[in-house]
Each structure stands twice: as structure tokens, then as C-alpha cells.
N, C-alpha and C. Protein backbone atom coordinates (compact mmCIF):
# COMPACT_ATOMS: atom_id res chain seq x y z
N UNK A 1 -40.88 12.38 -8.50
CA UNK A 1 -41.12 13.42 -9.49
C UNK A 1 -39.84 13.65 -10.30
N UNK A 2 -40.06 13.48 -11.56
CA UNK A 2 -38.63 13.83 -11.89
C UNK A 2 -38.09 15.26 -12.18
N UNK A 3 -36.64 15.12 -12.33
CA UNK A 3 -35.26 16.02 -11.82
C UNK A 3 -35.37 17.13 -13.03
N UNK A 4 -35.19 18.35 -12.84
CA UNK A 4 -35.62 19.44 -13.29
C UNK A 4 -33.86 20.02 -14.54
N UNK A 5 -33.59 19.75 -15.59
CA UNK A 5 -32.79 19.69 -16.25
C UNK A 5 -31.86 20.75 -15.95
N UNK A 6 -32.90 21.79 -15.66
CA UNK A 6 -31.79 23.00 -15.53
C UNK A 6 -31.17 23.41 -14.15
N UNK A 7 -31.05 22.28 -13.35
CA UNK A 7 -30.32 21.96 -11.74
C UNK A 7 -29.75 21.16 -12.58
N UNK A 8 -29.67 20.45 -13.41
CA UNK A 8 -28.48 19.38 -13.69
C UNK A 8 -27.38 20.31 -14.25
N UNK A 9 -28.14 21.25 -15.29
CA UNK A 9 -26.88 22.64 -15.92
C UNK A 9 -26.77 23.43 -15.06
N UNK A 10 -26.98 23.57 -13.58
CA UNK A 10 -26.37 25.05 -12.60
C UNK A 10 -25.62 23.80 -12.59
N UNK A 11 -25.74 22.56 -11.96
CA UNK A 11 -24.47 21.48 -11.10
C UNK A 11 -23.63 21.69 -11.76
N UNK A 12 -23.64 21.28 -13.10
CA UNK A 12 -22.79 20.62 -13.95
C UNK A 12 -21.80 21.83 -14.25
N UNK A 13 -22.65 23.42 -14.07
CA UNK A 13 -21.74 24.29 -14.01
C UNK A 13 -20.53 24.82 -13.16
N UNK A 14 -21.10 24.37 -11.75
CA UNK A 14 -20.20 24.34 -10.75
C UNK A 14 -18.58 23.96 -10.66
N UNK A 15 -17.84 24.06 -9.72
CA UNK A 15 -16.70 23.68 -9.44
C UNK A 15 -16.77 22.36 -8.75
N UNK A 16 -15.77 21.54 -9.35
CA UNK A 16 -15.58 20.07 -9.01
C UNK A 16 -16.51 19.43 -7.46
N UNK A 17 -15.92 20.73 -6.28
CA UNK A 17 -16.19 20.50 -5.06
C UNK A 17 -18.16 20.48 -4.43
N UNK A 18 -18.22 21.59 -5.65
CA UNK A 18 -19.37 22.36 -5.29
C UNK A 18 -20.44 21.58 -6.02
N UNK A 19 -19.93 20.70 -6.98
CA UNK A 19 -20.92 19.07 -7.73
C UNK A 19 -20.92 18.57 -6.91
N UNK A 20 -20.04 17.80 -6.03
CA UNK A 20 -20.70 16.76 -4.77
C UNK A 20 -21.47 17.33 -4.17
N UNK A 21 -20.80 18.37 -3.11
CA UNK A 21 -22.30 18.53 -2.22
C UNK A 21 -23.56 18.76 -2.80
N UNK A 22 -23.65 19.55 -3.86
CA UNK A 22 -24.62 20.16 -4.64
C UNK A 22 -25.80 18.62 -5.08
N UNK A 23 -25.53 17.64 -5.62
CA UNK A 23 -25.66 16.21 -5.73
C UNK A 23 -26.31 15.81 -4.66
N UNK A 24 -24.62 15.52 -3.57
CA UNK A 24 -25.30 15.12 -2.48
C UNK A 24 -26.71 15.67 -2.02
N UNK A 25 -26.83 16.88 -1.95
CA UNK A 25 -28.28 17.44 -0.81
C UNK A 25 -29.13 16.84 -1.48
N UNK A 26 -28.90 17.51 -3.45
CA UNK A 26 -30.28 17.27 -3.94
C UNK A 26 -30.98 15.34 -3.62
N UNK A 27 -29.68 14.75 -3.40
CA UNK A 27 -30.31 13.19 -3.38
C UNK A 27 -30.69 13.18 -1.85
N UNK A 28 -30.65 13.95 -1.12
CA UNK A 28 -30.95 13.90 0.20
C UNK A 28 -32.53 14.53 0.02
N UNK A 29 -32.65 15.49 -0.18
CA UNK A 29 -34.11 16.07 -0.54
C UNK A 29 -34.97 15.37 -1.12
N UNK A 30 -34.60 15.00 -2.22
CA UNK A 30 -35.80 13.75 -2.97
C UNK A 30 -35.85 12.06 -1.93
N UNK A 31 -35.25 12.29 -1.33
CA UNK A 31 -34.80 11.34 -0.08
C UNK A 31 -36.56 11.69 0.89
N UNK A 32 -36.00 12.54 1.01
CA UNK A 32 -37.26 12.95 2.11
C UNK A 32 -37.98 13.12 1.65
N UNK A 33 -38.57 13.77 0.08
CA UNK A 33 -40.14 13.94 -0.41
C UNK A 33 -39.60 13.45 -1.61
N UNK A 34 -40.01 12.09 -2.28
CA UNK A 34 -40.32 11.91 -3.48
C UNK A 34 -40.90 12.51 -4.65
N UNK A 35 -41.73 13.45 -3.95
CA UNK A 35 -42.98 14.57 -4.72
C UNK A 35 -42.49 15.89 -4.59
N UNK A 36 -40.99 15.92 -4.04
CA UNK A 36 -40.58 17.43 -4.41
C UNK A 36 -40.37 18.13 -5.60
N UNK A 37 -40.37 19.23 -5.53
CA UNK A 37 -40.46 19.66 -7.64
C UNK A 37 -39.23 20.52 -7.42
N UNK A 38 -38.72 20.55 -8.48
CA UNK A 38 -37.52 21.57 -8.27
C UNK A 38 -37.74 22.62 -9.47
N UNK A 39 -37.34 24.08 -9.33
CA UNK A 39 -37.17 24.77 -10.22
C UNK A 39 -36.58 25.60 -10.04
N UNK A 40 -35.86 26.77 -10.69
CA UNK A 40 -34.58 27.69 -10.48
C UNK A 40 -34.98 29.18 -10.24
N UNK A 41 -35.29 29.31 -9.50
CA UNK A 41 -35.68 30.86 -8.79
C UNK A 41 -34.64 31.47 -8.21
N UNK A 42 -34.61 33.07 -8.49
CA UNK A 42 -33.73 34.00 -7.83
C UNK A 42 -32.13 32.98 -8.27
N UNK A 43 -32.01 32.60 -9.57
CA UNK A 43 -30.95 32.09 -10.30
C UNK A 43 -30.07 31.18 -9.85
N UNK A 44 -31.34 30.32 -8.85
CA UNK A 44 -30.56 29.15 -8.12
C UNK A 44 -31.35 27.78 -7.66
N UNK A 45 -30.95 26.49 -7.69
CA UNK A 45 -31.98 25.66 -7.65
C UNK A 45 -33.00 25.92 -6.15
N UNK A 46 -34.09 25.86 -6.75
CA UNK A 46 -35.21 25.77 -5.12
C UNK A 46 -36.01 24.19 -5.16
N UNK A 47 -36.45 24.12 -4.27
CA UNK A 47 -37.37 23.08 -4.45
C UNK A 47 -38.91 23.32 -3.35
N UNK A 48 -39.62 22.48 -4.37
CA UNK A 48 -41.23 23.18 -3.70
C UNK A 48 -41.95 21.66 -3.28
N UNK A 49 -42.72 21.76 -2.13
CA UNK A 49 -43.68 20.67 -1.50
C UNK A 49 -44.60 21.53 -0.84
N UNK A 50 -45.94 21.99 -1.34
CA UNK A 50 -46.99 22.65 -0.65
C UNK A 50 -46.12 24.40 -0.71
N UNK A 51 -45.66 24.70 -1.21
CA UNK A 51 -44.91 26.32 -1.27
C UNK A 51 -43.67 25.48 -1.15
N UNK A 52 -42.15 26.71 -1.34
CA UNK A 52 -40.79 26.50 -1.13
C UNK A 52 -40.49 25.85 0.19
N UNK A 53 -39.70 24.98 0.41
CA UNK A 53 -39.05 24.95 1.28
C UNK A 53 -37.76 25.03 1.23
N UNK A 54 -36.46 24.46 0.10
CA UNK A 54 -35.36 24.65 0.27
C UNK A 54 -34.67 25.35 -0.71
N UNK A 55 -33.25 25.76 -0.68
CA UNK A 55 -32.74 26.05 -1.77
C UNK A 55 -31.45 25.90 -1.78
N UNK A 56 -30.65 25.81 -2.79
CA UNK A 56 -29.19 25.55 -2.63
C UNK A 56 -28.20 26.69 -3.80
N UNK A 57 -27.31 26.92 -3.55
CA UNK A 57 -26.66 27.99 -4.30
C UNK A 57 -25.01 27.46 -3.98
N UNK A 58 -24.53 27.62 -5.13
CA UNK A 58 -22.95 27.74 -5.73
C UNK A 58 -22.12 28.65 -5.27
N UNK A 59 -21.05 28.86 -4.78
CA UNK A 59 -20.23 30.05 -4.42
C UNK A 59 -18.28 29.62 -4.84
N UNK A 60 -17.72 30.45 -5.10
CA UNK A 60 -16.24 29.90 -4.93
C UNK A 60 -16.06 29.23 -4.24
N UNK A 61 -15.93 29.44 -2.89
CA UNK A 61 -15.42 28.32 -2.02
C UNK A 61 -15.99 27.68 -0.84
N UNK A 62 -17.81 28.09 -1.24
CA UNK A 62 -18.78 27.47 -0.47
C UNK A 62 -20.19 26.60 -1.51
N UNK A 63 -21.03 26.14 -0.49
CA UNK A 63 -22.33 26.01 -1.06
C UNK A 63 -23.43 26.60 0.25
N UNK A 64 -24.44 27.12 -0.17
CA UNK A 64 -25.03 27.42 0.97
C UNK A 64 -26.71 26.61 0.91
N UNK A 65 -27.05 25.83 1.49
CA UNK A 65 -28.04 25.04 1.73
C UNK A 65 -28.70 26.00 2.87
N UNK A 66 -30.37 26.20 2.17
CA UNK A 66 -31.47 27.20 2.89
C UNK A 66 -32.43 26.84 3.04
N UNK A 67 -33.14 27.21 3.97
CA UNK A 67 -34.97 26.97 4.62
C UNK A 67 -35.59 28.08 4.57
N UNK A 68 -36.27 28.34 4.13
CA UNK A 68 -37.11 29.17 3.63
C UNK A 68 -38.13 29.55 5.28
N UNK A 69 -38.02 28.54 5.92
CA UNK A 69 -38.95 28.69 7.52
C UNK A 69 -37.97 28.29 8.12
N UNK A 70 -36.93 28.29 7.87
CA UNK A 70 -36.04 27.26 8.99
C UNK A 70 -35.66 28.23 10.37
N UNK A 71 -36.33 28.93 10.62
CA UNK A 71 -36.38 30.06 11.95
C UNK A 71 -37.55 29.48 12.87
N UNK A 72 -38.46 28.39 11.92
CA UNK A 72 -40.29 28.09 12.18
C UNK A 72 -39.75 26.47 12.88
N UNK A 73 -38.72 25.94 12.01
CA UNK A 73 -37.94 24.44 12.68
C UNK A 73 -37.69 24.16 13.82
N UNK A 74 -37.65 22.86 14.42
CA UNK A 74 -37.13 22.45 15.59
C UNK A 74 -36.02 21.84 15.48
N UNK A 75 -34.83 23.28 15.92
CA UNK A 75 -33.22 22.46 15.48
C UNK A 75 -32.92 21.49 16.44
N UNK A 76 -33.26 20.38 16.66
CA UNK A 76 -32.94 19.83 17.66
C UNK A 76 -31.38 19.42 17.77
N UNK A 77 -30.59 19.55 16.13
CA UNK A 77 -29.71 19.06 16.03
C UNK A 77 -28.63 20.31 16.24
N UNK A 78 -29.20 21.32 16.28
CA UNK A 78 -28.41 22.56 16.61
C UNK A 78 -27.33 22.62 15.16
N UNK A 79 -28.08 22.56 13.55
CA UNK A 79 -26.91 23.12 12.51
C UNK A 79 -27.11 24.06 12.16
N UNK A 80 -28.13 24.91 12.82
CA UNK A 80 -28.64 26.39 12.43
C UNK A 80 -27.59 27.45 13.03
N UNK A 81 -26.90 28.66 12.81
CA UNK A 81 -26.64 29.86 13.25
C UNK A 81 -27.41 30.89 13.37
N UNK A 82 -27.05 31.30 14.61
CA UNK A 82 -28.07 32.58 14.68
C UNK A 82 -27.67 33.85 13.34
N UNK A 83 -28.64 34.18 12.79
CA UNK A 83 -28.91 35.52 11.90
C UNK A 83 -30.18 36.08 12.15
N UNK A 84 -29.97 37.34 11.59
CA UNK A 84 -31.48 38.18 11.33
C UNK A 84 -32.11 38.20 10.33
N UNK A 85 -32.52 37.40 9.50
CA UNK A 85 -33.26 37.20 8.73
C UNK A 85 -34.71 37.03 9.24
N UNK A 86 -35.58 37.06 9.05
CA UNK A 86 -36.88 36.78 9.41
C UNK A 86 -37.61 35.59 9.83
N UNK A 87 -37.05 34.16 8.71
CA UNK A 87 -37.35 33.15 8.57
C UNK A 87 -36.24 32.28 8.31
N UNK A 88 -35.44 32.64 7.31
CA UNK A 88 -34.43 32.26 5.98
C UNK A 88 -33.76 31.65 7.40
N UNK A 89 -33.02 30.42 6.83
CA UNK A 89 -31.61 29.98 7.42
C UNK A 89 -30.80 28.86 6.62
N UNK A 90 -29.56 29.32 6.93
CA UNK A 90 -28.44 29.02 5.69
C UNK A 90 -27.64 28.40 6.27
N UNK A 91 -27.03 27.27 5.90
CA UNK A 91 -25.61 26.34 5.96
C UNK A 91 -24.78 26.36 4.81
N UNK A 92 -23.81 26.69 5.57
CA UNK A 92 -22.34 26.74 4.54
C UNK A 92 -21.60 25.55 4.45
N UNK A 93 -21.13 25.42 3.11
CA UNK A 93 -20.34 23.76 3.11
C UNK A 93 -19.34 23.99 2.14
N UNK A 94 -18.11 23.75 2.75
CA UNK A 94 -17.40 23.67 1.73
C UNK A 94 -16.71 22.27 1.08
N UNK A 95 -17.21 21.56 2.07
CA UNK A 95 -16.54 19.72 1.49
C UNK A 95 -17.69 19.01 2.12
N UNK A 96 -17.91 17.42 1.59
CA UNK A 96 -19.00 16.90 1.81
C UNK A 96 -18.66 16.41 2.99
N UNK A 97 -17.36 16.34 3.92
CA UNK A 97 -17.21 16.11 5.11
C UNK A 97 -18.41 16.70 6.41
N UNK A 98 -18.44 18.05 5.76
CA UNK A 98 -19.32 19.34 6.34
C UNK A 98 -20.93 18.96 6.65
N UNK A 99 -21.50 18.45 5.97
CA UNK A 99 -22.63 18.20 5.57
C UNK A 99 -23.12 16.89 6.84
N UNK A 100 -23.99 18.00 7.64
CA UNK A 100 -24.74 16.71 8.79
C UNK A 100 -25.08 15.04 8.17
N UNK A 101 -25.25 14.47 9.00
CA UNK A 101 -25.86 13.07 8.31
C UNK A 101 -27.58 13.35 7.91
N UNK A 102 -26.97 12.38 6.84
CA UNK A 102 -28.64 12.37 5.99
C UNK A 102 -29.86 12.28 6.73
N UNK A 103 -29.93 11.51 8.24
CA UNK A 103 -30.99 11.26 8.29
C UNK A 103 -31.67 12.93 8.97
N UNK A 104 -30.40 13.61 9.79
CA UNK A 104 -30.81 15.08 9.94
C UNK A 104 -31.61 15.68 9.05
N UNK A 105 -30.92 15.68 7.90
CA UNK A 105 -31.08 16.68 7.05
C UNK A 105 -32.67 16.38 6.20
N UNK A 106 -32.97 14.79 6.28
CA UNK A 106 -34.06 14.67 5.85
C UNK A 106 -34.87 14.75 6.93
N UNK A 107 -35.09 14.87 8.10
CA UNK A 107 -35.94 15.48 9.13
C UNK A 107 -36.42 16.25 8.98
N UNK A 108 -35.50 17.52 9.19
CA UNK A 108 -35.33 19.16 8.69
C UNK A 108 -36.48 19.41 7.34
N UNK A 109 -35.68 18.82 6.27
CA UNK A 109 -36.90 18.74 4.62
C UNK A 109 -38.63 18.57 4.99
N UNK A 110 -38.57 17.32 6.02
CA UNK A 110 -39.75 17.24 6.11
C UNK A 110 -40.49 18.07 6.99
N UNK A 111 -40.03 18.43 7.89
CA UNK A 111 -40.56 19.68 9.02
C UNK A 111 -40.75 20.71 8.38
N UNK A 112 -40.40 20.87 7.19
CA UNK A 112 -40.22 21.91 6.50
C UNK A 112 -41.67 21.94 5.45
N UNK A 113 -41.49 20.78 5.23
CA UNK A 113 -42.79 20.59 3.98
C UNK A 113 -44.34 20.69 4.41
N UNK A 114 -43.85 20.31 5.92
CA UNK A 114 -45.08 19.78 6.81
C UNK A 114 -45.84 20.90 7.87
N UNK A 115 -44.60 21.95 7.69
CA UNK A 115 -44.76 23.52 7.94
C UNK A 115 -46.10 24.17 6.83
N UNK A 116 -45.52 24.09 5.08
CA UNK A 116 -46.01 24.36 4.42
C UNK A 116 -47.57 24.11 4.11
N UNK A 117 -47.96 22.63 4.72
CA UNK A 117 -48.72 22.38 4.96
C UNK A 117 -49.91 22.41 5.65
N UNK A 118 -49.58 23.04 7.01
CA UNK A 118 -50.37 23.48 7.99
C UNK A 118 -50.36 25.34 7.84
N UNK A 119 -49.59 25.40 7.35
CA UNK A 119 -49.69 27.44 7.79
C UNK A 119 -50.10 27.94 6.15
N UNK A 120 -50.93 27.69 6.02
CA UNK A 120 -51.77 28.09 5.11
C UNK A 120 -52.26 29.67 5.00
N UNK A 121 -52.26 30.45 4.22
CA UNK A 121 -52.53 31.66 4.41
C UNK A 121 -53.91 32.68 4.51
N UNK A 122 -53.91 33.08 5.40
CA UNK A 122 -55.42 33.75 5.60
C UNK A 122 -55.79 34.72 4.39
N UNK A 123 -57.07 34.25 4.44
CA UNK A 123 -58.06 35.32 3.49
C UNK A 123 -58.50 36.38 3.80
N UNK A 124 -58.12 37.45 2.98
CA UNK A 124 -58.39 38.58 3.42
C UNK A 124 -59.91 38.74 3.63
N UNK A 125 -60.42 39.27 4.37
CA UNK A 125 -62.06 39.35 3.93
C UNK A 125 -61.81 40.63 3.89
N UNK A 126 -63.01 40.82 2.72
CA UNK A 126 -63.08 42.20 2.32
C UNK A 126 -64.30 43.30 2.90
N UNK A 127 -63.87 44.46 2.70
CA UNK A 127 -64.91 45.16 3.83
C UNK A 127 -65.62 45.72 2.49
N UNK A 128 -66.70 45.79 2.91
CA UNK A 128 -67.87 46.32 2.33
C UNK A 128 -68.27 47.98 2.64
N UNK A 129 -67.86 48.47 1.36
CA UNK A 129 -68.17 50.00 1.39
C UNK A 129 -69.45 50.08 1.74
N UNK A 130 -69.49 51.31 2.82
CA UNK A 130 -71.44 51.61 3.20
C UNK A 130 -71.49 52.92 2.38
N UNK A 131 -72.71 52.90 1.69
CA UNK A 131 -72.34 54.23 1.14
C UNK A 131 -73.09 55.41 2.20
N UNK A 132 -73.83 55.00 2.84
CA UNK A 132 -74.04 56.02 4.34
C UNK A 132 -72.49 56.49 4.14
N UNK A 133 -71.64 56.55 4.59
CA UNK A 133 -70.10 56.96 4.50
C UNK A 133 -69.86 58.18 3.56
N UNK A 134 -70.37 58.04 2.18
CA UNK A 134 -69.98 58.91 1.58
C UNK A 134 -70.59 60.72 1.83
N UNK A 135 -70.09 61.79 1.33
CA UNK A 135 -70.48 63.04 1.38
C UNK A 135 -70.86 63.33 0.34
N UNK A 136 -72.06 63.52 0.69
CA UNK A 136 -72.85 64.00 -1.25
C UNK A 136 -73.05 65.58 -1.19
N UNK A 137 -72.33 66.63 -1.82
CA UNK A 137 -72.25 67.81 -1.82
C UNK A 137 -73.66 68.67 -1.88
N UNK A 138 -74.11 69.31 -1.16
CA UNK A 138 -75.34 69.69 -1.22
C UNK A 138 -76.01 70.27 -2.38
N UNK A 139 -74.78 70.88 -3.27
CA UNK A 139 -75.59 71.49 -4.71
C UNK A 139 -75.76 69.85 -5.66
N UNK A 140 -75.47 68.99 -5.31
CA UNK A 140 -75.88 67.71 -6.03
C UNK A 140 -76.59 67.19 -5.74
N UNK A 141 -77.16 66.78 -4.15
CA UNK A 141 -77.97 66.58 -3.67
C UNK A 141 -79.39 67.64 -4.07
N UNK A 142 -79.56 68.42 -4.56
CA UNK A 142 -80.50 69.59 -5.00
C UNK A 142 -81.01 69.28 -6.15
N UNK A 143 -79.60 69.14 -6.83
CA UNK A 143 -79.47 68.55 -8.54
C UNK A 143 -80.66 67.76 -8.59
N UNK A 144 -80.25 66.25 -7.46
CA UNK A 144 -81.04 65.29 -7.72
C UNK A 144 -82.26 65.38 -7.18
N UNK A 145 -82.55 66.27 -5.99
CA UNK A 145 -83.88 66.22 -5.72
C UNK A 145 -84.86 66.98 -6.80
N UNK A 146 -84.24 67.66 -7.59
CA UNK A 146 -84.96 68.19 -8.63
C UNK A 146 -85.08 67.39 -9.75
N UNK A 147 -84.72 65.97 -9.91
CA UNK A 147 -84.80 64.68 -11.31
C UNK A 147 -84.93 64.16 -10.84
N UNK A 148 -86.45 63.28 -10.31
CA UNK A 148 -86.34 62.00 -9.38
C UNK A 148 -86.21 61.11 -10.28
N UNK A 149 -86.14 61.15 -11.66
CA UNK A 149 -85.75 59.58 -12.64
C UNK A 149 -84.30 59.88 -11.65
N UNK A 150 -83.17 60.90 -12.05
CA UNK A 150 -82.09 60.67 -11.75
C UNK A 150 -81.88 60.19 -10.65
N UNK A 151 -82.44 60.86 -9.17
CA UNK A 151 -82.51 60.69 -7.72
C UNK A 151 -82.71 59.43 -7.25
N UNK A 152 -83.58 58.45 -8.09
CA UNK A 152 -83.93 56.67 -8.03
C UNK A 152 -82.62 56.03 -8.22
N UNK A 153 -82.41 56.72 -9.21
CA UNK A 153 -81.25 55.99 -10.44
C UNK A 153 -79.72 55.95 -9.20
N UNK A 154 -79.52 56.79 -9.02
CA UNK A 154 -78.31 57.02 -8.34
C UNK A 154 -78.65 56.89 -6.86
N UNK A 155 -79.18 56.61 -5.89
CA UNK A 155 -79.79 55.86 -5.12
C UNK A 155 -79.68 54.14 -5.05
N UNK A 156 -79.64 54.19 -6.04
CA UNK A 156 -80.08 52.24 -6.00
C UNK A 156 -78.07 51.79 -7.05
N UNK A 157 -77.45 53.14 -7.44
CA UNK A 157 -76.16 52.71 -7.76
C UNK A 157 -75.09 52.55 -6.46
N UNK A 158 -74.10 51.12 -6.86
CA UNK A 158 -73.30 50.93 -5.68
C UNK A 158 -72.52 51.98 -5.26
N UNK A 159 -71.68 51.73 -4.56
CA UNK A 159 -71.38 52.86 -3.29
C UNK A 159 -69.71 53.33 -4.30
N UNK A 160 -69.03 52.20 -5.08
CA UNK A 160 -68.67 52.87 -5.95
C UNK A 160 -68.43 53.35 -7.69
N UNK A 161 -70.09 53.82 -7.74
CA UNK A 161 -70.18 54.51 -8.85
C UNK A 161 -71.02 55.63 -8.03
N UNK A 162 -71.79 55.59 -7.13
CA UNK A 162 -71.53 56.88 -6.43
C UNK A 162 -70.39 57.74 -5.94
N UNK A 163 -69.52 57.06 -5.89
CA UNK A 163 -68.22 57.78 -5.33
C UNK A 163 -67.03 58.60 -6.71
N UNK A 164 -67.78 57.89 -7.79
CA UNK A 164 -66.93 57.99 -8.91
C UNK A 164 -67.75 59.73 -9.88
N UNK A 165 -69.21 59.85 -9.31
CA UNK A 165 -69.97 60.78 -9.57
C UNK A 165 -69.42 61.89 -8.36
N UNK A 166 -69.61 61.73 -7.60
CA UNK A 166 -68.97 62.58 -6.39
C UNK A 166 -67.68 63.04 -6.25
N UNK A 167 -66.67 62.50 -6.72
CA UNK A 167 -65.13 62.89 -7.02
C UNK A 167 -65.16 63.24 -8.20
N UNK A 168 -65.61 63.31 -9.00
CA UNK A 168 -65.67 63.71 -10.74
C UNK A 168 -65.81 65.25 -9.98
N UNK A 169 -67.20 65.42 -9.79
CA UNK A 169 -67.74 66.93 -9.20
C UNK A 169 -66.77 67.66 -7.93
N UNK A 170 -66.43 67.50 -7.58
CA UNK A 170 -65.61 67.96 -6.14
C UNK A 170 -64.48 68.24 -6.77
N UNK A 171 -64.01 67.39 -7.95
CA UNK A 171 -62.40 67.62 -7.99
C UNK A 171 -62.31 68.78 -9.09
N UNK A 172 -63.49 69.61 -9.69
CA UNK A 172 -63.60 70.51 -10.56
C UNK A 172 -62.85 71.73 -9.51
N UNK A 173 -62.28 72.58 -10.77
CA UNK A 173 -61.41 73.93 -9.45
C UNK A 173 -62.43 75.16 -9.81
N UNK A 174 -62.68 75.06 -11.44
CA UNK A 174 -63.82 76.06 -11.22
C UNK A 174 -65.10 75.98 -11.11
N UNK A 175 -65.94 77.04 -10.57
CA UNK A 175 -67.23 77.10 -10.82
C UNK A 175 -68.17 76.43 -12.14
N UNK A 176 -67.23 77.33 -13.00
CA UNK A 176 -68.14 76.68 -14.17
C UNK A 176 -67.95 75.62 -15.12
N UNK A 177 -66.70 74.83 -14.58
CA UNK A 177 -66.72 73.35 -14.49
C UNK A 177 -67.51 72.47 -14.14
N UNK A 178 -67.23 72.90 -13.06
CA UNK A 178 -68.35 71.95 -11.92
C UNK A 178 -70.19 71.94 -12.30
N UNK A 179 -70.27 73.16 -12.72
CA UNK A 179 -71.76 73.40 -12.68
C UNK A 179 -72.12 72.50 -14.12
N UNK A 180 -70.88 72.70 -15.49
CA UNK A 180 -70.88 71.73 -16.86
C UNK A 180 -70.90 70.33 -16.15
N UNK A 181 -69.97 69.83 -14.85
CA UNK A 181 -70.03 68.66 -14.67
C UNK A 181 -71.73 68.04 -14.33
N UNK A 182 -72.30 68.63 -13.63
CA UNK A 182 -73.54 68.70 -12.51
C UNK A 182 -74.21 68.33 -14.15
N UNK A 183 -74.11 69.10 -14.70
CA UNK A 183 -76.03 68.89 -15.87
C UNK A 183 -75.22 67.74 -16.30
N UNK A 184 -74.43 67.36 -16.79
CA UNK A 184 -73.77 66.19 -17.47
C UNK A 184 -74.20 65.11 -16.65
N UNK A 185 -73.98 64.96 -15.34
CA UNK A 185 -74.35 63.87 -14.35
C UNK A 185 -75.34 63.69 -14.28
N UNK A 186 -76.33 64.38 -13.91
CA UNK A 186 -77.46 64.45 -13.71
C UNK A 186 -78.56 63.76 -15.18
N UNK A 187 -77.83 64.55 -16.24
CA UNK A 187 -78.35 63.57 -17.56
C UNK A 187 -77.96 61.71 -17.47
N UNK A 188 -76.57 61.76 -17.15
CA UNK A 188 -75.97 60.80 -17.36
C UNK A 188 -77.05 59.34 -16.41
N UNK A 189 -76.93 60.21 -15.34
CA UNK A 189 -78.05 59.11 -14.21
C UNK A 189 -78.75 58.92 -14.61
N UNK A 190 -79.85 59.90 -15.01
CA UNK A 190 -81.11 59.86 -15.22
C UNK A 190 -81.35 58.51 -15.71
N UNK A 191 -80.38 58.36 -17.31
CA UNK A 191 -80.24 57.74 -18.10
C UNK A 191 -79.87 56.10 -17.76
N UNK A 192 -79.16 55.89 -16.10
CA UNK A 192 -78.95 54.62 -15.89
C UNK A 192 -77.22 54.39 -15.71
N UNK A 193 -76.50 55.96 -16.34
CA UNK A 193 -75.60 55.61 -16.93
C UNK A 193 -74.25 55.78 -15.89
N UNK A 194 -73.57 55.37 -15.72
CA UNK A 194 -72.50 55.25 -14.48
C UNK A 194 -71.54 56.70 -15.10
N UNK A 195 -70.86 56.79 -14.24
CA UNK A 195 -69.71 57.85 -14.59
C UNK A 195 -68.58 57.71 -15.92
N UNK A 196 -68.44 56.60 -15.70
CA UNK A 196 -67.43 55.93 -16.52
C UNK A 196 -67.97 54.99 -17.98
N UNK A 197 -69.22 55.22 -18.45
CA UNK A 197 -70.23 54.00 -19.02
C UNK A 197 -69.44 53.91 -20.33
N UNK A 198 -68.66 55.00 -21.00
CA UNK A 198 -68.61 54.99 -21.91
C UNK A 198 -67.05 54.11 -22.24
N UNK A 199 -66.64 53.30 -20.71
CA UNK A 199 -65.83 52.24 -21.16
C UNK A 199 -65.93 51.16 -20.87
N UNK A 200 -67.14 51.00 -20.11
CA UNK A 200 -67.45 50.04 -19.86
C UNK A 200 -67.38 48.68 -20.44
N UNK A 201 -68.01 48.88 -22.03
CA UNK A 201 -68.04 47.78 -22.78
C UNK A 201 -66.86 47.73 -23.81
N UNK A 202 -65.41 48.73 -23.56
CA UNK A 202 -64.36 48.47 -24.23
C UNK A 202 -63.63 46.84 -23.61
């Protein structure tokens, strides 16, 4: 896949030291996934195979090479330090002396990609409002037993545009709010018409 221009302008911005390693990894990474994509998030190169897996960042007198799961890895090679981060884990380099051998490091990339691959993220399922659940205030309930066009109408509406008729009315402070709200609703149903109809088709 090819090399993402604006990792060539963070490198190229770097300090003399911080171009090799910076180089080095990235040819180590495309090493291990040919099909990695790179792009510059949180103002530093990342690279993606199935979601993020790595990232690399510039410092004065370091570079810090990251795993995004590398807490989820099997260090077998032990270049991880313990931190509290959640997942995240970081190597510091300040000369390319520093830097494990390649074939480590492309292990690591791929355990990493191959992570991304399997832990896929669950779907929320969504719960289904019952409108049994809701509280229909008894002077509305009256309302409607006295308009059975309305009483059908709002009956057979989902659980929330019933709820949107029911908090309209409840949240009135006065009396004779509430009672202006009630004939308004009650027309409004009759009619088919939801609480909100009149934005419906904005």
C-alpha cells in the first residue's frame, strides 16, 4: 500500500537521530503487513490493519514506538514495561542500536493486526420500549375515553409518540395549561397527528 506523504513531512521534520529510527520501524511495519495504511492521528504517524495497531512519535531525545493492544500481546520477548495504561504500550529509543531485531518487532505488528481481526466489536442490541411501561395520567385517559377516533388513534401510536403526548401534558405547572394542552392533544390525535407533526416533514 503506498506511503502516506505526510509521515514522510513529520520524518523529514525530525532530528537527524529521530529519522533513522523513525524510517527504520516504518520499514519494519510495512515489513510485516504490506496492506498497512498509515495516517497521522493525535499529530503523529499511526498505522491501521483491520482498526489501529501502531504508532510512532518524535521527541528531543527519544522516539516512542506504541501498540494500541500491546497489554492484549504475547511479550514473549519481554520489550514491554510495566505501565497503567489500559491497553497502550510504549518503547523508547533513542539510537537505532535500541531497537529489538526486526524479526521481533514484526511478530509483535502482526499479533497486533491479527488481534484486530478477531476482537471485533459487539452490537448493541437494542431494547424495545413496551409501552405497557408508560403512565397515562388519568385526566387523559378520560380525555380519550371520551374521543374514540382519538382513543384508536393513540392506541395503535408507538410507545414513543405516546410518551412525547404524555410528557408534553405532565410537564405543564399550571392547571390551565395543561387543560389548553389536553383539548390540543386530543384534537391533534384524533386527527392521526403525533405531538411533534408539525416538523416532521421539515
Amino acid at each position: 500500500m503506498p506511503k502516506n506523504t505526510a509521515i514522510d513531512q513529520y520524518i523529514s521534520q525530525q532530528q537527524p537521530f529521530a529519522q533513522e529510527i523513525m524510517s527504520q520501524l516504518r520499514d519494519v511495519i510495512h515489513t510485516a503487513s504490506p496492506e498497512m495504511s498509515e495516517a497521522i492521528k493525535w499529530r503523529h504517524p499511526c498505522f491501521e490493519n483491520s482498526g489501529l495497531v501502531c504508532a510512532m512519535a518524535a521527541f528531543k531525545q527519544h522516539v516512542t514506538f506504541s501498540f494500541f493492544k500491546g497489554k492484549l500481546l504475547d511479550d514473549s520477548a519481554g520489550i514491554f514495561s510495566k505501565n497503567d495504561n489500559n491497553e497502550l504500550t510504549s518503547l523508547k529509543f533513542k539510537s537505532l542500536s535500541e531497537i529489538p531485531a526486526n524479526d521481533i518487532l514484526i511478530s509483535y505488528v502482526q499479533q497486533a493486526i491479527a488481534l484486530n481481526s478477531t476482537q471485533k466489536p459487539e452490537k448493541k442490541k437494542s431494547v424495545r420500549k413496551n409501552k405497557a411501561d408508560l403512565v397515562i395520567p388519568d385526566y387523559f385517559s378520560a380525555a380519550l375515553a371520551d374521543n374514540q377516533a382519538a382513543e384508536d388513534v393513540f392506541n395503535n401510536f408507538s410507545y414513543s409518540k405516546q410518551k412525547d403526548y404524555i410528557e408534553w401534558l405532565t410537564s405543564a405547572k399550571r392547571e390551565a395549561t395543561r387543560n389548553s394542552r389536553l383539548a390540543t392533544a386530543i384534537a391533534w390525535i384524533a386527527e392521526g397527528k403525533s405531538r411533534n407533526w408539525k416538523y416532521e416533514n421539515c
